[in-house]
C-alpha atoms as a PDB file:
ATOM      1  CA  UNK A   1      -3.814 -19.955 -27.584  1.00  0.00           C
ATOM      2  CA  UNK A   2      -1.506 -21.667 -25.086  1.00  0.00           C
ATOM      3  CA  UNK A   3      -0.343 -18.934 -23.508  1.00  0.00           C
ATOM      4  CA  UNK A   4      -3.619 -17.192 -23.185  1.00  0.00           C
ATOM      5  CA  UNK A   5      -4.986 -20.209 -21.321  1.00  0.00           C
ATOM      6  CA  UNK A   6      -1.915 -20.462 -19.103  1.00  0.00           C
ATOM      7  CA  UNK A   7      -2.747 -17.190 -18.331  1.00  0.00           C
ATOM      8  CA  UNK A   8      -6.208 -17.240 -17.388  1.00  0.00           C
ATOM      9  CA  UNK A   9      -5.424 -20.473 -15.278  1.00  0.00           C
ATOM     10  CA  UNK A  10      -2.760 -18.889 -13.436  1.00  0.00           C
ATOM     11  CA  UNK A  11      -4.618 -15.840 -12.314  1.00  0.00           C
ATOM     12  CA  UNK A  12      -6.923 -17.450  -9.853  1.00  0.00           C
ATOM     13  CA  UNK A  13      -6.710 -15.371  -6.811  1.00  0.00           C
ATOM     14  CA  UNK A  14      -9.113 -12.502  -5.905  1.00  0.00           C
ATOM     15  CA  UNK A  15      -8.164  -8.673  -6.230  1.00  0.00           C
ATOM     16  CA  UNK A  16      -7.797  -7.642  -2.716  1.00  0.00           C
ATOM     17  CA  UNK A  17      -9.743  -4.613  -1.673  1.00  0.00           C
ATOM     18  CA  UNK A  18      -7.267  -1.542  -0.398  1.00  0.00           C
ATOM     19  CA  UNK A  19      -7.988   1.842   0.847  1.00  0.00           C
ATOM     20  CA  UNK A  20      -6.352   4.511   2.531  1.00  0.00           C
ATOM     21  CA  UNK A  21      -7.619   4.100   5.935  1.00  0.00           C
ATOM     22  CA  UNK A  22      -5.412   7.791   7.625  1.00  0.00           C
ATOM     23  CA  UNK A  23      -2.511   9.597   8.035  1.00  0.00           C
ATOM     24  CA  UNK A  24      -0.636  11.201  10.580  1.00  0.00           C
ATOM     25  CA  UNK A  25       2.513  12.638  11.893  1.00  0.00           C
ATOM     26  CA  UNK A  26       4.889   9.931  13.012  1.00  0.00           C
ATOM     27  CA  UNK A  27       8.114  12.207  13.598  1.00  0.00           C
ATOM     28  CA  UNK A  28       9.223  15.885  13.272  1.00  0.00           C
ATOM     29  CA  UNK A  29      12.468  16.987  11.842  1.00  0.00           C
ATOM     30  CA  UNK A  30      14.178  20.316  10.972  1.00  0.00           C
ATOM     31  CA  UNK A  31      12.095  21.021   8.139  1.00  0.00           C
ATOM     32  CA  UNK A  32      10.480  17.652   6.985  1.00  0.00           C
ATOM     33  CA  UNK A  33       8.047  15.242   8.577  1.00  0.00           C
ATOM     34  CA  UNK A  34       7.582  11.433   8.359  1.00  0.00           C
ATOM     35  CA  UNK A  35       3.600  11.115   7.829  1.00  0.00           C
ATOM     36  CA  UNK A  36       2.555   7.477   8.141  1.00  0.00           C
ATOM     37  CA  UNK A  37      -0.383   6.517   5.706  1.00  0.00           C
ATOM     38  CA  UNK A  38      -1.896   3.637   7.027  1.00  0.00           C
ATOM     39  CA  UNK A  39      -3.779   1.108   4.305  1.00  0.00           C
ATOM     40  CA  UNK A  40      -6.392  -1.251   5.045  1.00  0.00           C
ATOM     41  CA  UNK A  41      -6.248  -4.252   2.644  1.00  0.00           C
ATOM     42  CA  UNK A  42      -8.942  -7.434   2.410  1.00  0.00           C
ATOM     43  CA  UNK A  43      -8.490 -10.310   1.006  1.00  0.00           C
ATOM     44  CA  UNK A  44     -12.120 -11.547   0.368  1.00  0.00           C
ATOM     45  CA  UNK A  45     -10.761 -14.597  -0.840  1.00  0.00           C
ATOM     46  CA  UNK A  46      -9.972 -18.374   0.319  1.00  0.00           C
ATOM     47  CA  UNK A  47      -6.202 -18.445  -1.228  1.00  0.00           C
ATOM     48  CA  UNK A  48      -3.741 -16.049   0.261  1.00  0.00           C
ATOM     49  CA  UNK A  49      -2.092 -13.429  -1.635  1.00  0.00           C
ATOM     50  CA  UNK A  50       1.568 -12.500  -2.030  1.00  0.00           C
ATOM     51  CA  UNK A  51       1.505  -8.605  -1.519  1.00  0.00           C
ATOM     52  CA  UNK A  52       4.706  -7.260  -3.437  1.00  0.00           C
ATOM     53  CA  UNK A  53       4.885  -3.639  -4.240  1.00  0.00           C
ATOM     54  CA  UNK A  54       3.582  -0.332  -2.878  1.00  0.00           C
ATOM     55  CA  UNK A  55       3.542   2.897  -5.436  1.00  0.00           C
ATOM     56  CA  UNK A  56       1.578   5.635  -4.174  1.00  0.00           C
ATOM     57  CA  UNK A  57       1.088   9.292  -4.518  1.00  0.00           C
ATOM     58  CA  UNK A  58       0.061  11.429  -1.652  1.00  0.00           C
ATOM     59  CA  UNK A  59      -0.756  15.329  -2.121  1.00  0.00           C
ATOM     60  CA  UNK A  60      -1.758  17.760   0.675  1.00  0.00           C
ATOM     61  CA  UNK A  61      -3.953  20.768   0.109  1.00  0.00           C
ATOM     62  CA  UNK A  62      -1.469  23.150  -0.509  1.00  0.00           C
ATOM     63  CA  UNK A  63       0.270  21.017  -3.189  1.00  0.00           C
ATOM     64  CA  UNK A  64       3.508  19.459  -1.005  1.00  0.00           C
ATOM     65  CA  UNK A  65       3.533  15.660  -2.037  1.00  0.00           C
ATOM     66  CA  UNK A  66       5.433  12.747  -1.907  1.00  0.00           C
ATOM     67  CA  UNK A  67       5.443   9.991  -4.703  1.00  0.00           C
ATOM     68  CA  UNK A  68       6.810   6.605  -3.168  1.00  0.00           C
ATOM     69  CA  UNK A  69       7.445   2.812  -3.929  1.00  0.00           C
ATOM     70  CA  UNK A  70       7.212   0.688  -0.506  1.00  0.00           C
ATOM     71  CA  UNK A  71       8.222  -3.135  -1.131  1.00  0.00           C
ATOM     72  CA  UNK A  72       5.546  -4.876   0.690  1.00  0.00           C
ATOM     73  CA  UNK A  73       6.917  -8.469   1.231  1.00  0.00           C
ATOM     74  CA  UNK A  74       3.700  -9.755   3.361  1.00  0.00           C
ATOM     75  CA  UNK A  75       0.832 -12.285   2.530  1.00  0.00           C
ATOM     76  CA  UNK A  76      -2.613 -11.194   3.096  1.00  0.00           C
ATOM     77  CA  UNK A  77      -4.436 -14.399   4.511  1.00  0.00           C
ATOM     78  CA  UNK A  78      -7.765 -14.911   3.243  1.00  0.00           C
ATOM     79  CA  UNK A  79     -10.779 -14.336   4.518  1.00  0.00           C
ATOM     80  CA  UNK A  80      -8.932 -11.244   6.477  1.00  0.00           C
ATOM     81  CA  UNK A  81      -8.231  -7.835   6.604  1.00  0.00           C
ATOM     82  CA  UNK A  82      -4.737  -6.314   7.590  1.00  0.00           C
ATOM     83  CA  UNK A  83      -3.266  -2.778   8.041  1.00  0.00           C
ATOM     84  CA  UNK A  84      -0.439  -1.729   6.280  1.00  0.00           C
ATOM     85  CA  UNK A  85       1.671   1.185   6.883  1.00  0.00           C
ATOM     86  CA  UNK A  86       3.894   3.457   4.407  1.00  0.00           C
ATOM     87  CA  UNK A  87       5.301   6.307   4.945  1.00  0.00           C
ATOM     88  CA  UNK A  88       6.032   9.702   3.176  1.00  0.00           C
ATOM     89  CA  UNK A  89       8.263  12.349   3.689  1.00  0.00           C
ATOM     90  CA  UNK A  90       6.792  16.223   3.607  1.00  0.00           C
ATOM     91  CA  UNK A  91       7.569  19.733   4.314  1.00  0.00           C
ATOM     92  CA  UNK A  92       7.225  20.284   8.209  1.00  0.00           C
ATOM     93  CA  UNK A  93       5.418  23.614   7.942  1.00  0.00           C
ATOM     94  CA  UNK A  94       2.906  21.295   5.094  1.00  0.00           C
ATOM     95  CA  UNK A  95       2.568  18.311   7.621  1.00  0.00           C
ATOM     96  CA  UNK A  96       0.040  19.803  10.084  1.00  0.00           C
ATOM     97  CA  UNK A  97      -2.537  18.336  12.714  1.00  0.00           C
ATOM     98  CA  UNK A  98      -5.768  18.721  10.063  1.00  0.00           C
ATOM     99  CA  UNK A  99      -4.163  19.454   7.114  1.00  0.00           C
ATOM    100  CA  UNK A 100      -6.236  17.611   4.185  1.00  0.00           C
ATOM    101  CA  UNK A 101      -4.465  15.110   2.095  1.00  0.00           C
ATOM    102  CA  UNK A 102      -5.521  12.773  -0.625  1.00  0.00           C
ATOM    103  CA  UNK A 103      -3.444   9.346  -1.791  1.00  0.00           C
ATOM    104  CA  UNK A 104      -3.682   7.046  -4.475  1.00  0.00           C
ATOM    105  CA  UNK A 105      -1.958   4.170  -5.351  1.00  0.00           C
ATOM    106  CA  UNK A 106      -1.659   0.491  -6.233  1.00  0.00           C
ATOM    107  CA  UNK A 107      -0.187  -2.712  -4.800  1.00  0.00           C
ATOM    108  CA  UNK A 108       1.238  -5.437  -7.085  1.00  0.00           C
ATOM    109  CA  UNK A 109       0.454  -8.773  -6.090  1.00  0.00           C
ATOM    110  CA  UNK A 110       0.602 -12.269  -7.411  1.00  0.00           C
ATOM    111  CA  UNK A 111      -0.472 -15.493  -6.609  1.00  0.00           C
ATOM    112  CA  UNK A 112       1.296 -17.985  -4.425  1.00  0.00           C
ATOM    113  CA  UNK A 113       0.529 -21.383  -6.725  1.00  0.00           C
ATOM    114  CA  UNK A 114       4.110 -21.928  -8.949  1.00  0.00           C
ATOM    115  CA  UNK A 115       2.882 -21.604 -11.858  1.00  0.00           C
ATOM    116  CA  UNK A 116       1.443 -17.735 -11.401  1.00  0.00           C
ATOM    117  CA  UNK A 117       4.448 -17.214  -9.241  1.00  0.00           C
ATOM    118  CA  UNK A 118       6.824 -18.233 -12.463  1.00  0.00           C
ATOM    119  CA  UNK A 119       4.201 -16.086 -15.030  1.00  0.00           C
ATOM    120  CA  UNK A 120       4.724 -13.031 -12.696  1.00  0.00           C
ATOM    121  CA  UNK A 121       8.424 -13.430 -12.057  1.00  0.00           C
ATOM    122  CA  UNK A 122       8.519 -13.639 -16.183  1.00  0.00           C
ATOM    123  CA  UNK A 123       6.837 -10.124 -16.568  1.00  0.00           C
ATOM    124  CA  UNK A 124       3.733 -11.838 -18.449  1.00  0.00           C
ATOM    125  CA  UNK A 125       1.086 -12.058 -15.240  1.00  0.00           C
ATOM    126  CA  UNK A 126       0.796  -8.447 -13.630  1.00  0.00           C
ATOM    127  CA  UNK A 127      -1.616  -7.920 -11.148  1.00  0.00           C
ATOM    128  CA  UNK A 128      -2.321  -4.478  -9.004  1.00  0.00           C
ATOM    129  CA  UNK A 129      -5.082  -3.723  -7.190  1.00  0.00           C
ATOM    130  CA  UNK A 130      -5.781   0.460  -6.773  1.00  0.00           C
ATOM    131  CA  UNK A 131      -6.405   2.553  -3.687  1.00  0.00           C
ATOM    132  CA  UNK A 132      -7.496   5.912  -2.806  1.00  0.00           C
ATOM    133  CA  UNK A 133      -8.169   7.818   0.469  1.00  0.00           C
ATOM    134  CA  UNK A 134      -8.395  11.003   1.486  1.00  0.00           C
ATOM    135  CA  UNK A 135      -8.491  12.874   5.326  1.00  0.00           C
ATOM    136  CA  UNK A 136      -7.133  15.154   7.648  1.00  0.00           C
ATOM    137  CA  UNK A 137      -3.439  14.340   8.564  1.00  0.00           C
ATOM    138  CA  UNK A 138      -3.783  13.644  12.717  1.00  0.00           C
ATOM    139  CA  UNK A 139      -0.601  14.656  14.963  1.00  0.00           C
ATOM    140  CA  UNK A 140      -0.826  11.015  16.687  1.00  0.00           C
ATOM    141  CA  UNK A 141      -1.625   7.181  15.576  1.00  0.00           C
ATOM    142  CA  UNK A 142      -5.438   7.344  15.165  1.00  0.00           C
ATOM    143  CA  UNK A 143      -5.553   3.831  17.136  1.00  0.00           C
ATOM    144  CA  UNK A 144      -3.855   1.999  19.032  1.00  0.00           C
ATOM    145  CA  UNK A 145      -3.722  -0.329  16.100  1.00  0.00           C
ATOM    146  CA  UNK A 146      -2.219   2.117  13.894  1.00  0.00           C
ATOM    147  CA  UNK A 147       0.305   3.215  16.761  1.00  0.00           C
ATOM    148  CA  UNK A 148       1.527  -1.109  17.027  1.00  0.00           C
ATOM    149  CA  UNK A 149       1.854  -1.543  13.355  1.00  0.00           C
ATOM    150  CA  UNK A 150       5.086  -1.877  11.695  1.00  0.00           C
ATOM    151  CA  UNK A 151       5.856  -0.277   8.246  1.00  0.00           C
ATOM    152  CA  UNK A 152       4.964  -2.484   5.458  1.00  0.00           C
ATOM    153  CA  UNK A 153       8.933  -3.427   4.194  1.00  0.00           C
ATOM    154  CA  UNK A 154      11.734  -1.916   3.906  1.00  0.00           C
ATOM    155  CA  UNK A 155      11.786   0.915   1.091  1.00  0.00           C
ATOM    156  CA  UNK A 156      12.958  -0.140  -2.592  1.00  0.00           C
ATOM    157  CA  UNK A 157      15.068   2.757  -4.447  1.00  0.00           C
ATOM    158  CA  UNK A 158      13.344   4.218  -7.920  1.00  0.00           C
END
């Protein structure tokens, strides 16, 4: 009964609102490309959130994917809405200009209070929020935006 109220008490930030904004073609190699999917997240709340982990899935139309894990290591203010960018590595000849993709995903988050933080750290508070988005992969940042932002983190190993 403790534990169950800890719980609920420690879980007092809102679910932030992510989708899969677009894609494109951020460099060529001999036979892969790096696509850049670029994620819009919200925080419609008035406490920040600790953004941790990335895991996402993206598939193009004629099957090539990628399944990744992007460590996020931002905060999403509240009240605000930030782009995010991960990438994923594909088959050159897969990762055309308007070629149709589709991701999904999650990000794990957790809330910034100490005693949340210590819950989540312990493996009993888990949090993720789900995304989805789908498109045609463009050759070039969509936006200037897009073009300016920096990937999320640094990649963790699986």
């Amino acid at each position: 009964m403790l534990l169950a109220g800890a719980l609920a008490a420690g879980c007092s930030v809102v679910r932030p609102d992510v989708r899969a904004a677009e894609a494109h073609v951020a460099a060529r190699g001999d036979g892969t490309a790096k696509v850049d999917i670029v994620l819009e997240l919200r925080n419609g709340g008035d406490t920040e959130v600790e953004l941790v982990t990335y895991d996402y899935l993206i598939r193009l139309a004629d099957g090539s994917s990628y399944d990744g894990r992007w460590a996020a290591l931002r905060a999403l203010p509240p009240g605000q809405t930030v782009r995010a960018t991960v990438p994923a590595i594909l088959p050159v000849a897969s990762a055309t200009a308007g070629a149709r993709w589709e991701v999904s995903g999650s990000v794990s988050y957790r809330d910034p209070q100490s005693f949340a933080r210590i819950l989540y750290e312990a493996g009993l508070l888990r949090t993720e929020a789900g995304f989805r988005g789908e498109g045609a992969i463009a050759d070039a940042p969509a936006s200037p935006a897009a073009a300016a932002s920096a990937p999320a983190a640094a990649p963790e190993s699986r």
